[in-house]
N, C-alpha and C. Protein backbone atom coordinates (compact mmCIF):
# COMPACT_ATOMS: atom_id res chain seq x y z
N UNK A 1 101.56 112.25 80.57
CA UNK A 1 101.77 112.64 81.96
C UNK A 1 102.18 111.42 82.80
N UNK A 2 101.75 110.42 82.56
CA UNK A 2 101.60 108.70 83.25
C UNK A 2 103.10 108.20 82.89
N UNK A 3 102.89 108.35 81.75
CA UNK A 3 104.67 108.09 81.49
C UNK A 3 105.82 108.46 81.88
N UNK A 4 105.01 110.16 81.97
CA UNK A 4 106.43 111.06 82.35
C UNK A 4 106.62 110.62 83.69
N UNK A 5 105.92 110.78 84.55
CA UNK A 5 106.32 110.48 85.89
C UNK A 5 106.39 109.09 85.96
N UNK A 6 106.21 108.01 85.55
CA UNK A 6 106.68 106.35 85.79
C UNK A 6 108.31 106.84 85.68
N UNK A 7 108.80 107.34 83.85
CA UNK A 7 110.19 107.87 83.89
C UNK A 7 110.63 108.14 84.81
N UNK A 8 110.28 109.61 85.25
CA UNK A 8 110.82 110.12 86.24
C UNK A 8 111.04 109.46 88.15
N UNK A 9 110.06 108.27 88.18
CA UNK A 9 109.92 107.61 89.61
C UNK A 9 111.22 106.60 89.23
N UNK A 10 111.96 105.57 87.53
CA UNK A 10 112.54 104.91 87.49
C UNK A 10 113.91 105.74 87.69
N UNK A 11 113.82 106.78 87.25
CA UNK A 11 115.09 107.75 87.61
C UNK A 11 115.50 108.06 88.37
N UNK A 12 114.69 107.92 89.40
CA UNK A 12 115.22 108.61 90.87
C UNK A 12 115.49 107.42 91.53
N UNK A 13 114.44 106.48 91.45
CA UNK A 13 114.76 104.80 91.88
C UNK A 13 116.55 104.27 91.64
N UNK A 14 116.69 105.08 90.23
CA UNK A 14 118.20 104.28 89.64
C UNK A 14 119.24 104.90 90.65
N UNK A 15 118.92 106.30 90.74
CA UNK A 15 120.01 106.79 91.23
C UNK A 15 120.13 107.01 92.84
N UNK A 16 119.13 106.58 93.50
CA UNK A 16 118.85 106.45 94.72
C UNK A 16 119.73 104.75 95.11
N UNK A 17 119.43 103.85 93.97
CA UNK A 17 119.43 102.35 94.51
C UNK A 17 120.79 102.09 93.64
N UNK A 18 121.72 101.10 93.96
CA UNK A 18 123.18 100.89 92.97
C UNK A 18 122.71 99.21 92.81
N UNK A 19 122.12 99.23 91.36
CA UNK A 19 121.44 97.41 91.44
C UNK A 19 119.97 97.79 91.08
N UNK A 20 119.19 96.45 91.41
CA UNK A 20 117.74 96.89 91.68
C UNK A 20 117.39 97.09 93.08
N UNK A 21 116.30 97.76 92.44
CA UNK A 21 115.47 98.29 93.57
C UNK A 21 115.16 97.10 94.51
N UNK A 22 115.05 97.56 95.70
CA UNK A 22 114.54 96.24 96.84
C UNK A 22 112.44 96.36 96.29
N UNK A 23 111.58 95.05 96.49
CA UNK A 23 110.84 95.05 95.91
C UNK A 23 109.77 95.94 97.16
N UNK A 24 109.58 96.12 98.01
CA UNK A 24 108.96 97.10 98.80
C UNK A 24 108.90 98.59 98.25
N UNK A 25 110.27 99.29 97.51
CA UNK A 25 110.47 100.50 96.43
C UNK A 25 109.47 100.33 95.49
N UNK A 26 109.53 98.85 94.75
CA UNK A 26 108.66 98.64 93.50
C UNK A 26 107.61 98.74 93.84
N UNK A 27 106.86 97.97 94.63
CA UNK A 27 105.45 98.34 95.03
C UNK A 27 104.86 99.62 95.47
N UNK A 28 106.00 99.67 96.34
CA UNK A 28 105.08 101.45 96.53
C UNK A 28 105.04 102.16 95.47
N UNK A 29 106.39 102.46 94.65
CA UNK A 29 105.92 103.17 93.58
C UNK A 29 105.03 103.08 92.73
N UNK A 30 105.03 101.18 92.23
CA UNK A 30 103.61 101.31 91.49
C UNK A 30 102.60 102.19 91.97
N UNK A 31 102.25 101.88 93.68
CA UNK A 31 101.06 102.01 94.60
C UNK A 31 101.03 103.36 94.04
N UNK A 32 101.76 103.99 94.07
CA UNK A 32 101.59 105.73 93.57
C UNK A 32 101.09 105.97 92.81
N UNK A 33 101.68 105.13 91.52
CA UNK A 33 101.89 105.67 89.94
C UNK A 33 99.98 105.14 90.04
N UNK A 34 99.23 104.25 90.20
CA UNK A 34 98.21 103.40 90.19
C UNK A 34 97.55 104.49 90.60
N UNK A 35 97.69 105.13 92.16
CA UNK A 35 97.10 105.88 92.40
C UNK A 35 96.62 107.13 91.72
N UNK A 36 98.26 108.08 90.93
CA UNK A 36 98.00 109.08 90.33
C UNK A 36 96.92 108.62 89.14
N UNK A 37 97.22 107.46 88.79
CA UNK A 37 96.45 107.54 86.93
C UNK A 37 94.50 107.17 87.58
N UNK A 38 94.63 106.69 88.78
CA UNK A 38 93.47 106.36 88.58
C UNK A 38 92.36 107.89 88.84
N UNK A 39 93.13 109.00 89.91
CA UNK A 39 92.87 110.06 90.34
C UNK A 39 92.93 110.95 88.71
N UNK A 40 93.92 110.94 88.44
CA UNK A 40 93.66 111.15 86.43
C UNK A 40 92.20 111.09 85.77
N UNK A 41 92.05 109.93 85.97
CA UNK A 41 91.01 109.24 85.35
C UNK A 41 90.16 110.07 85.98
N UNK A 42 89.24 109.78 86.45
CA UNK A 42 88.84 109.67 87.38
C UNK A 42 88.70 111.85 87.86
N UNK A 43 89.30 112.48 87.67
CA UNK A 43 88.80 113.67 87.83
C UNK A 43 88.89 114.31 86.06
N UNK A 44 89.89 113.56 85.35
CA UNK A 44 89.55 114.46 83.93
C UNK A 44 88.77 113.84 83.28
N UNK A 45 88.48 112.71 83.29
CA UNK A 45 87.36 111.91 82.84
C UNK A 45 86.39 112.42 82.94
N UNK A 46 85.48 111.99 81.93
CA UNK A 46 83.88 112.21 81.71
C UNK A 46 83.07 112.54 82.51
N UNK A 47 82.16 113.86 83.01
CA UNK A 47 81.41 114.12 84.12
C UNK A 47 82.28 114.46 85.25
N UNK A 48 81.60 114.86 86.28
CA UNK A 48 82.37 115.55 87.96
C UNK A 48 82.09 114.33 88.43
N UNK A 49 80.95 113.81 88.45
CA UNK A 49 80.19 112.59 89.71
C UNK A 49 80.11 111.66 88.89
N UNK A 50 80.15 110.56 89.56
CA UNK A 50 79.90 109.40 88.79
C UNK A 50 80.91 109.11 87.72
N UNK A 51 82.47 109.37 87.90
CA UNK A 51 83.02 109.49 86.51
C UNK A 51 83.76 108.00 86.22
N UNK A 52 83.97 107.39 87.91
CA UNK A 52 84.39 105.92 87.18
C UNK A 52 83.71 105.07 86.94
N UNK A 53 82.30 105.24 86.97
CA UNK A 53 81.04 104.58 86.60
C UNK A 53 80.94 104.32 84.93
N UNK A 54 81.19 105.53 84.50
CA UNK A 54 81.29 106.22 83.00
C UNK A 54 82.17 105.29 82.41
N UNK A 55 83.68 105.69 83.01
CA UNK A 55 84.89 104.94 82.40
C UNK A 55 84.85 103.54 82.30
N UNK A 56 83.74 103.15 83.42
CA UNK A 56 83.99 101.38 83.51
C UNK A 56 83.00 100.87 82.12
N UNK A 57 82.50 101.80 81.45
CA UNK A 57 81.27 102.03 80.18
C UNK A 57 79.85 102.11 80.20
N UNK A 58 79.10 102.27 78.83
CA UNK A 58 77.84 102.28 79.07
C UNK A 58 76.84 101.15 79.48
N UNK A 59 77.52 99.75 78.84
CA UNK A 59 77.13 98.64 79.06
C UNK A 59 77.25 97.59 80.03
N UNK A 60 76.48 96.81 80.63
CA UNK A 60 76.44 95.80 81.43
C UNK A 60 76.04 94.73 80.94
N UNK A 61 77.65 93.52 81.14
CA UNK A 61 76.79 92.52 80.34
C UNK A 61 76.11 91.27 81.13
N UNK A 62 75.18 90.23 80.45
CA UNK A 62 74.91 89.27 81.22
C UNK A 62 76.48 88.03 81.90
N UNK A 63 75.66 87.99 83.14
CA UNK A 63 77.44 86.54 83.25
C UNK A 63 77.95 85.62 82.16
N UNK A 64 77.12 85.13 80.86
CA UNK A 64 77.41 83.91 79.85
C UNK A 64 78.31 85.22 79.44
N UNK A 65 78.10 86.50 78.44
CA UNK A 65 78.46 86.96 77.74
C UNK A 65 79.90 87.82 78.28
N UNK A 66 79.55 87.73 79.26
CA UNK A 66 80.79 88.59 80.42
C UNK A 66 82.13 87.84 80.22
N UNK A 67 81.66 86.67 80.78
CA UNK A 67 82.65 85.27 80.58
C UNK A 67 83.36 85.05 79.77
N UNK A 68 82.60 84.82 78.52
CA UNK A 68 82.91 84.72 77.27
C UNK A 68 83.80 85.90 76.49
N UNK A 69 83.31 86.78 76.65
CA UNK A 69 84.20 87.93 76.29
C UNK A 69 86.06 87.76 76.99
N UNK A 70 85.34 87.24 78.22
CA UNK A 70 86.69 87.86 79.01
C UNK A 70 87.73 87.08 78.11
N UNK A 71 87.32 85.29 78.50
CA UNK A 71 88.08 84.41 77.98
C UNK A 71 88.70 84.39 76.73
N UNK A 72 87.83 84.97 75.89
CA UNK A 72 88.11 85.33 74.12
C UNK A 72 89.35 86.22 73.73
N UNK A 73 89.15 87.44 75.33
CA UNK A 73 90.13 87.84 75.53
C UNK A 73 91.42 88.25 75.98
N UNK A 74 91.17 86.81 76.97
CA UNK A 74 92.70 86.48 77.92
C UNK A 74 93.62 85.69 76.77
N UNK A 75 92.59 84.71 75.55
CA UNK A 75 93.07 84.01 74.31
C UNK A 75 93.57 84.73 73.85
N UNK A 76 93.22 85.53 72.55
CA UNK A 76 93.37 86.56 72.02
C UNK A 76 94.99 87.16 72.55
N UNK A 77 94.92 87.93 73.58
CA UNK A 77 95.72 88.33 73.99
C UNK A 77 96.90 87.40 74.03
N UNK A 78 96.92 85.95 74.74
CA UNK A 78 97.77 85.51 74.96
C UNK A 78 98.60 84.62 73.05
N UNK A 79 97.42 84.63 71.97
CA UNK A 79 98.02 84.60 70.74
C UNK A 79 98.59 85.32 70.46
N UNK A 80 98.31 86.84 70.24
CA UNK A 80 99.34 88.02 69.78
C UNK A 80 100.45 88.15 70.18
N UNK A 81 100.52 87.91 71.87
CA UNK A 81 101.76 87.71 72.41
C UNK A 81 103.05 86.93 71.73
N UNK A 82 102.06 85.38 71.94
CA UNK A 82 103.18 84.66 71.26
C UNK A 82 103.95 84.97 69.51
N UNK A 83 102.84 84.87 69.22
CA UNK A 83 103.12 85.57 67.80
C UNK A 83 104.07 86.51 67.63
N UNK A 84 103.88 87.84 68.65
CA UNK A 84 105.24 88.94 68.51
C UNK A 84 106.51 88.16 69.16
N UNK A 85 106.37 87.16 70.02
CA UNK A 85 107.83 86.91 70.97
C UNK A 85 108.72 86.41 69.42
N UNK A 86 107.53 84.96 68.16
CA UNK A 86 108.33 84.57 67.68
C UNK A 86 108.67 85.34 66.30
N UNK A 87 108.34 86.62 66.43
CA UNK A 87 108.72 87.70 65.28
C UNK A 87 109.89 88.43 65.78
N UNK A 88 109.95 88.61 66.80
CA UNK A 88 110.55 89.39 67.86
C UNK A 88 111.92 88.75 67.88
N UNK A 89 112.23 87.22 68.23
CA UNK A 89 112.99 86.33 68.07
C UNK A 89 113.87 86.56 66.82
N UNK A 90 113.28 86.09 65.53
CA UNK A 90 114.07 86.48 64.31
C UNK A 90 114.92 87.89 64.10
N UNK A 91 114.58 88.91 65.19
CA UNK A 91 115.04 89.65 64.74
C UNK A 91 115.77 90.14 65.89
N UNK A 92 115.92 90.32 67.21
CA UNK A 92 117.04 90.30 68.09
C UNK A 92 116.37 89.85 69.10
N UNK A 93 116.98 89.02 70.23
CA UNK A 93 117.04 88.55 71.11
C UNK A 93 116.61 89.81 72.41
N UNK A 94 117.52 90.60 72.39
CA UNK A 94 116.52 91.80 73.02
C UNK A 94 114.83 92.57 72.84
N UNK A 95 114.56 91.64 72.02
CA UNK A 95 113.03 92.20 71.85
C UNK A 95 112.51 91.38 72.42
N UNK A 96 112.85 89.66 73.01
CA UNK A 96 111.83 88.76 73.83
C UNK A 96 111.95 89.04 74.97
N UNK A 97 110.54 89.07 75.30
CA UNK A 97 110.48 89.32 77.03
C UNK A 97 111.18 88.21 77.84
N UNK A 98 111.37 87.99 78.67
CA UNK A 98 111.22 86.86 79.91
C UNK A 98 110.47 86.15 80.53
N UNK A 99 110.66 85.49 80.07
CA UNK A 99 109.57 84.02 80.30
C UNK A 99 108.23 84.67 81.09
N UNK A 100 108.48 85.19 82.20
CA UNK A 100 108.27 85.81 82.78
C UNK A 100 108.84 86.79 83.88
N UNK A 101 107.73 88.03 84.52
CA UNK A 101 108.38 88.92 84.80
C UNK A 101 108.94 88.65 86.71
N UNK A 102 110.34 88.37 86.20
CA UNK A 102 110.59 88.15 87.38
C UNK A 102 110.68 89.48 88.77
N UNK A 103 110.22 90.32 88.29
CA UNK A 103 109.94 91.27 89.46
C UNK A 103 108.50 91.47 90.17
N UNK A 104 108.12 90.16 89.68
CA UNK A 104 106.33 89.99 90.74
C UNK A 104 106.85 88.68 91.33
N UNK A 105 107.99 88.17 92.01
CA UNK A 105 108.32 87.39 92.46
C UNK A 105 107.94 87.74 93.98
N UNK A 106 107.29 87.67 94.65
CA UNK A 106 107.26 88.54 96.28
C UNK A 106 107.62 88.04 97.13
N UNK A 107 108.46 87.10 97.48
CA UNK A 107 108.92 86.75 98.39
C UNK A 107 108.01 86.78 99.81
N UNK A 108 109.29 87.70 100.87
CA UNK A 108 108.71 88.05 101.77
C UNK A 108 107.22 88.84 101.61
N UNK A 109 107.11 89.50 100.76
CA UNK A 109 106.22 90.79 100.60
C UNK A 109 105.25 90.34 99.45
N UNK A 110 105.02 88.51 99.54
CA UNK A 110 104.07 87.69 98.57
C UNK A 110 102.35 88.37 98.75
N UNK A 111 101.71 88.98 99.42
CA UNK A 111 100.55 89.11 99.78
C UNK A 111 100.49 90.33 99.29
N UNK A 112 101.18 91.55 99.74
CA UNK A 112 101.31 93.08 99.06
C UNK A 112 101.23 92.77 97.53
N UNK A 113 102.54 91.53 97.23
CA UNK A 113 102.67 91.47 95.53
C UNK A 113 101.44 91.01 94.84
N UNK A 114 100.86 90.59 95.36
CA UNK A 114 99.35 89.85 94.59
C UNK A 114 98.49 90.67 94.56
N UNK A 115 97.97 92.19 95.54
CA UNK A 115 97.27 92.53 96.23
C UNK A 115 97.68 93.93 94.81
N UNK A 116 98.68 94.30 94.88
CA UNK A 116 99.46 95.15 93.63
C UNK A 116 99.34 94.73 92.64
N UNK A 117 99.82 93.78 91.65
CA UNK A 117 100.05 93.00 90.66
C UNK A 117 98.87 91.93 89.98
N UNK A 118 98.37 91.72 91.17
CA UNK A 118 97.13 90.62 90.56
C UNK A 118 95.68 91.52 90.40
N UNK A 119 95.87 92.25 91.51
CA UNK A 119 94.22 92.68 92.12
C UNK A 119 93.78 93.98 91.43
N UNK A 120 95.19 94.84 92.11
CA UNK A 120 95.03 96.24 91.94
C UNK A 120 95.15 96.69 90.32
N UNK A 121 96.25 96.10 90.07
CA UNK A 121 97.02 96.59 88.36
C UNK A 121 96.35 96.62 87.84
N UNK A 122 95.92 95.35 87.31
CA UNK A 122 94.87 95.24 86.29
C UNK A 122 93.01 96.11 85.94
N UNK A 123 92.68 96.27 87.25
CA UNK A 123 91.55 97.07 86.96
C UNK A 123 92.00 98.66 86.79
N UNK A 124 93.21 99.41 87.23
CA UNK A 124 93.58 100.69 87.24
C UNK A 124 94.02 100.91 86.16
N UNK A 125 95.12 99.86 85.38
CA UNK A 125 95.35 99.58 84.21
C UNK A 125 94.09 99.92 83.08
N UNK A 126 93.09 99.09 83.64
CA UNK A 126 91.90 99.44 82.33
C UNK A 126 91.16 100.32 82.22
N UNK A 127 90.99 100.96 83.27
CA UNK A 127 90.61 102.06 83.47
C UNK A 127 91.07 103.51 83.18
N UNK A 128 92.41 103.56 83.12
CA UNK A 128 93.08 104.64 82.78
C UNK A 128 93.20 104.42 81.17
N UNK A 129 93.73 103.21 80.96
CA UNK A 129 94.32 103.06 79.23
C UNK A 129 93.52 102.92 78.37
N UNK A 130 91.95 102.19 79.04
CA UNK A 130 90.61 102.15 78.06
C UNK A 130 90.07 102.83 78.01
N UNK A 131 89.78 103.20 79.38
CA UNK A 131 88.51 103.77 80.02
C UNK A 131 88.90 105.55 79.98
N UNK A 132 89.98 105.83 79.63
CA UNK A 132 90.39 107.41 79.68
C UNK A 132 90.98 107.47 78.50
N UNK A 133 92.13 106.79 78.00
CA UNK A 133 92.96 107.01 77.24
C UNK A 133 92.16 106.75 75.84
N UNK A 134 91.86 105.59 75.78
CA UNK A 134 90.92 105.11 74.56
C UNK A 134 89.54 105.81 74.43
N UNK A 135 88.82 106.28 75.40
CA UNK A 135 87.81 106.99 74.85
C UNK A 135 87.78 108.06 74.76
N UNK A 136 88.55 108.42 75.00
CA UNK A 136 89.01 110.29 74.68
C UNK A 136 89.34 110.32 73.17
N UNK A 137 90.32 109.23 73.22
CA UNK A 137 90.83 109.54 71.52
C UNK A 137 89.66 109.00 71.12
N UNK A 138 88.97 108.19 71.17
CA UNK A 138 88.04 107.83 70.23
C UNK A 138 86.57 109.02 69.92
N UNK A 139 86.76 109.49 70.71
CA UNK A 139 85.29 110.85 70.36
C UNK A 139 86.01 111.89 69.69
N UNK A 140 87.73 111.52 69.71
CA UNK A 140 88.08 113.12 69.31
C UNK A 140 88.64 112.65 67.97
N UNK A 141 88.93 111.70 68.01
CA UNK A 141 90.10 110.82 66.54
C UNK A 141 89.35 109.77 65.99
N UNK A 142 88.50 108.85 66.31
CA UNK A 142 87.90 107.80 65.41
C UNK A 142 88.57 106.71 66.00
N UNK A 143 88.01 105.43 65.84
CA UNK A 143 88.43 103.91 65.96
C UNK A 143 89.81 103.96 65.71
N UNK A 144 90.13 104.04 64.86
CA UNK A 144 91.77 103.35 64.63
C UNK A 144 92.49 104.32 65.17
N UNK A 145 92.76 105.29 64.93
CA UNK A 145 93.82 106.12 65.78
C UNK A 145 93.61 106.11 67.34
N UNK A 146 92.57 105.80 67.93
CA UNK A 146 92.50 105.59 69.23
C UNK A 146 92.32 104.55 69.43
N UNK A 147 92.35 103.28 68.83
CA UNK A 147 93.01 101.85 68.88
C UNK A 147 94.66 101.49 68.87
N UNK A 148 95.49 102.08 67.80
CA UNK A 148 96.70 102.29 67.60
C UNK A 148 96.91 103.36 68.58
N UNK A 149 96.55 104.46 69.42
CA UNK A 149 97.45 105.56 70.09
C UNK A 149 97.19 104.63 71.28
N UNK A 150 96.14 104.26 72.02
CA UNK A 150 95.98 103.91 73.33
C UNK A 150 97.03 102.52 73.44
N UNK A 151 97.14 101.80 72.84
CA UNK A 151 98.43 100.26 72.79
C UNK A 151 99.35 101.05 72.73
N UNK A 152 99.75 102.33 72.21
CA UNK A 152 100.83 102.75 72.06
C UNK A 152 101.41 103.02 73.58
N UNK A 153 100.34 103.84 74.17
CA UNK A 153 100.60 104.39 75.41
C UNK A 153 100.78 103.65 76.33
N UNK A 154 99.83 102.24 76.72
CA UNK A 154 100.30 101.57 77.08
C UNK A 154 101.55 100.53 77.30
N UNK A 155 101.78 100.43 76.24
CA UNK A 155 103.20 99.82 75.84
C UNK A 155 104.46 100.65 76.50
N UNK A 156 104.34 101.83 75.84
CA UNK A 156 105.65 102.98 76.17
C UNK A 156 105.40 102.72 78.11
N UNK A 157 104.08 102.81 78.87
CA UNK A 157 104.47 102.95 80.00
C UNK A 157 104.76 102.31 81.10
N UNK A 158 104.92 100.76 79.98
CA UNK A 158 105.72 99.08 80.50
C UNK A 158 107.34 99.63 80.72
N UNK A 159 107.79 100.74 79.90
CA UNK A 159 109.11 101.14 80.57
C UNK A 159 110.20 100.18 80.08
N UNK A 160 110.00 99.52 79.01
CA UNK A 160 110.92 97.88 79.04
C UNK A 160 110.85 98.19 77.68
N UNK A 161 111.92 97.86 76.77
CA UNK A 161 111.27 97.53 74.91
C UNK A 161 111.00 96.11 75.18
N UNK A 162 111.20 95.29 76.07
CA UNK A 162 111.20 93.72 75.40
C UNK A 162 109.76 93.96 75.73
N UNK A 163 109.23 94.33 76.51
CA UNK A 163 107.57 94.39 77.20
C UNK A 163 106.77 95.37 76.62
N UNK A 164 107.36 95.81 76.12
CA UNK A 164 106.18 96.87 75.15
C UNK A 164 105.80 95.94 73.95
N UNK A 165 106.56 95.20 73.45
CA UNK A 165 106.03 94.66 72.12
C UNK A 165 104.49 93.85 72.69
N UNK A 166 104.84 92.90 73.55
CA UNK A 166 103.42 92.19 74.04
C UNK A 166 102.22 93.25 74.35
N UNK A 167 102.82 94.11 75.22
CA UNK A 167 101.69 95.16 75.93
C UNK A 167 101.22 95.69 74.93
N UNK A 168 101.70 95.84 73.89
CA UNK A 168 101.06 96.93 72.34
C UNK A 168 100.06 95.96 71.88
N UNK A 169 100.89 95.04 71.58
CA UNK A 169 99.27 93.75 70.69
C UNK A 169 98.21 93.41 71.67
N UNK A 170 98.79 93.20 72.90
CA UNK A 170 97.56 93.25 73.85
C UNK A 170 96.46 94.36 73.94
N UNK A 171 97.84 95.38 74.13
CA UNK A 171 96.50 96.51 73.56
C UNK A 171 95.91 97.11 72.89
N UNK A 172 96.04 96.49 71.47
CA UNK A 172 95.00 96.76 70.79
C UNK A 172 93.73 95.80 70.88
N UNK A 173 93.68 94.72 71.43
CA UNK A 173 92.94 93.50 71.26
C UNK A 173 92.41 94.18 72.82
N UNK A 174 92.93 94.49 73.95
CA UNK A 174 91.69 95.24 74.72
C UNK A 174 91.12 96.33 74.51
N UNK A 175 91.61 97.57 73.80
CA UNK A 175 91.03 98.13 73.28
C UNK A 175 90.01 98.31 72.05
N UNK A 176 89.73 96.96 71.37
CA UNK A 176 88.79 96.78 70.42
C UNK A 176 87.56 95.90 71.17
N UNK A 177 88.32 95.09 72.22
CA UNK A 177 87.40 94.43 72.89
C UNK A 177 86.40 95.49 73.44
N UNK A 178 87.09 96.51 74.32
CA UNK A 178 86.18 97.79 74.70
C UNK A 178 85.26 98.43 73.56
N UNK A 179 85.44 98.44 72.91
CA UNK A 179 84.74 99.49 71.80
C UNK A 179 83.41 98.32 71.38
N UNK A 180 83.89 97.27 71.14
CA UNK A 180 82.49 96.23 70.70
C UNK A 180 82.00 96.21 71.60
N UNK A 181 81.93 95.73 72.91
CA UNK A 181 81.34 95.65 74.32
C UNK A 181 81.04 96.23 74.90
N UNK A 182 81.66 97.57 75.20
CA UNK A 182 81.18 98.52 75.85
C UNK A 182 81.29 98.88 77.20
N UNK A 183 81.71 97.91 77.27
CA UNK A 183 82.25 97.68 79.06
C UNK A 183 83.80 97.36 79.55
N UNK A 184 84.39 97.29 79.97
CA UNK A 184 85.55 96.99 81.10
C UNK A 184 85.93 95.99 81.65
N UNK A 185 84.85 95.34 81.84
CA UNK A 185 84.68 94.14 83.07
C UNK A 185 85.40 92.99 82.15
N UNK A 186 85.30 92.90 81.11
CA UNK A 186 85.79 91.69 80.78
C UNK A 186 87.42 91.52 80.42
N UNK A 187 87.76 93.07 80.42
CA UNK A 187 89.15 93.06 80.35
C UNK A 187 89.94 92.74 81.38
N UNK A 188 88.69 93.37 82.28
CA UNK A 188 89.41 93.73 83.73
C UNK A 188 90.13 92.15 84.38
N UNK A 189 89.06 91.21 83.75
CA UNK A 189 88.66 90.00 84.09
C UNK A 189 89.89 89.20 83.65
N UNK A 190 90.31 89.52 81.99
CA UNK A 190 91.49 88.84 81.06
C UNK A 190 92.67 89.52 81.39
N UNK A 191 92.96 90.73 82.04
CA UNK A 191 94.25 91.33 82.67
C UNK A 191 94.01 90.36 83.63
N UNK A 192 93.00 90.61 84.49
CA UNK A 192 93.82 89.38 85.92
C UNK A 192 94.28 88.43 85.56
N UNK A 193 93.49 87.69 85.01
CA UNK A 193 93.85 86.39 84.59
C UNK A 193 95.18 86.11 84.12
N UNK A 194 95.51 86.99 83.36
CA UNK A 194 97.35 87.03 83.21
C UNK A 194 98.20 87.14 84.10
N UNK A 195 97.90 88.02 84.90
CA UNK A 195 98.95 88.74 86.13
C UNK A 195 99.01 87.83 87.00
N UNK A 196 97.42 86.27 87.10
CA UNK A 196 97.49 85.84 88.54
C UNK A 196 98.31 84.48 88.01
N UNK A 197 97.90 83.93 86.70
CA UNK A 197 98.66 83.01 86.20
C UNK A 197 100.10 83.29 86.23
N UNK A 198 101.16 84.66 86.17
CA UNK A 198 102.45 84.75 85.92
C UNK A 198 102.49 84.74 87.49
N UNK A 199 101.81 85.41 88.60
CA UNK A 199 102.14 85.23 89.71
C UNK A 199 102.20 84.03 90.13
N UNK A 200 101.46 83.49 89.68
CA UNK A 200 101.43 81.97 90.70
C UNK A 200 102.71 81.03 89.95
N UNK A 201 102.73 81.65 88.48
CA UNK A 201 104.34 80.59 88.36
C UNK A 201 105.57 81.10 88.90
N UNK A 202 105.71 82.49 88.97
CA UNK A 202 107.09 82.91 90.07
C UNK A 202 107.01 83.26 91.55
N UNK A 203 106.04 82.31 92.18
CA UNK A 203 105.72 82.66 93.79
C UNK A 203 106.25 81.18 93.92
């Protein structure tokens, strides 16, 4: 459903705009798309009351172990990455991303972009793709198929092939992180940490 309509918001974006989009378009639409998945979440999710309580998991960890997790998994993440860019490389040049993503560049609209991209993304992000997507399949399919389907989903709804390859290995490595831990917070913690590091090198 998350996909279909990201599709469908880049489609109307294309044919509305001749070029790219001006970045005020980009943000709001994220602002939407963020909105719908978290309202997703969040009403088909687990329980009526209390349901992003649920999604954020059963566990709470101490600050050493919180930390630690996160960091293990901003690492983690940022190995697989590299690893696919230089697999990715050998085999076409269209499969490496860009250095970075130059459409969190914010210019004028630098405070919205951080506020979207740094703040917002990343916890709505984990929440929908872990916290809904991954534990659904996992009570209904088992560990690995809802390790492999949830990176999948995520990936496909980066909208990019060069950016799906990273977003897939990433997400399996947050989605296993979730399943040992039990919690959210530390992803939530290793997504920022990415988004604020690429922001602060194209601001």
């Amino acid at each position: 459903m998350v996909i279909a309509i990201a599709a469908t918001t880049l489609t109307l974006v294309s044919l509305v705009f001749d070029g790219p989009a001006p970045l005020w378009v980009v943000l709001g639409s994220t602002l939407a798309l963020h909105t719908v998945m978290l309202a997703a979440a969040t009403r088909l999710g687990p329980g009526r009351f209390g349901a992003l309580a649920v999604l954020l998991g059963p566990r709470r960890l101490a600050i050493l172990p919180l930390y630690s997790w996160a960091a293990a998994t901003f690492v983690a993440s940022l190995v697989v990455g590299a690893v696919y860019v230089v697999l990715a490389s050998k085999v076409s040049p269209e499969l490496v991303p860009p250095p970075l993503p130059e459409a969190i560049n914010g210019g004028e609209l630098r405070g919205l972009t951080f506020l979207v991209v740094v703040m917002l993304g990343p916890f709505v992000e984990e929440v929908f793709f872990r916290g809904f997507v991954f534990s659904g399949l996992l009570h209904r399919f088992g560990l690995s198929v809802a390790i492999v389907v949830s990176a999948a989903v995520f990936a496909m709804a980066h909208m990019d092939a060069a950016m799906a390859g990273p977003a897939f290995f990433s997400g399996l490595v947050f989605a296993l992180v979730y399943w040992r831990t039990g919690t959210l917070w530390p992803l939530v913690l290793a997504h920022t940490a990415q988004n604020a590091i690429a922001f602060a090198l194209t601001n």
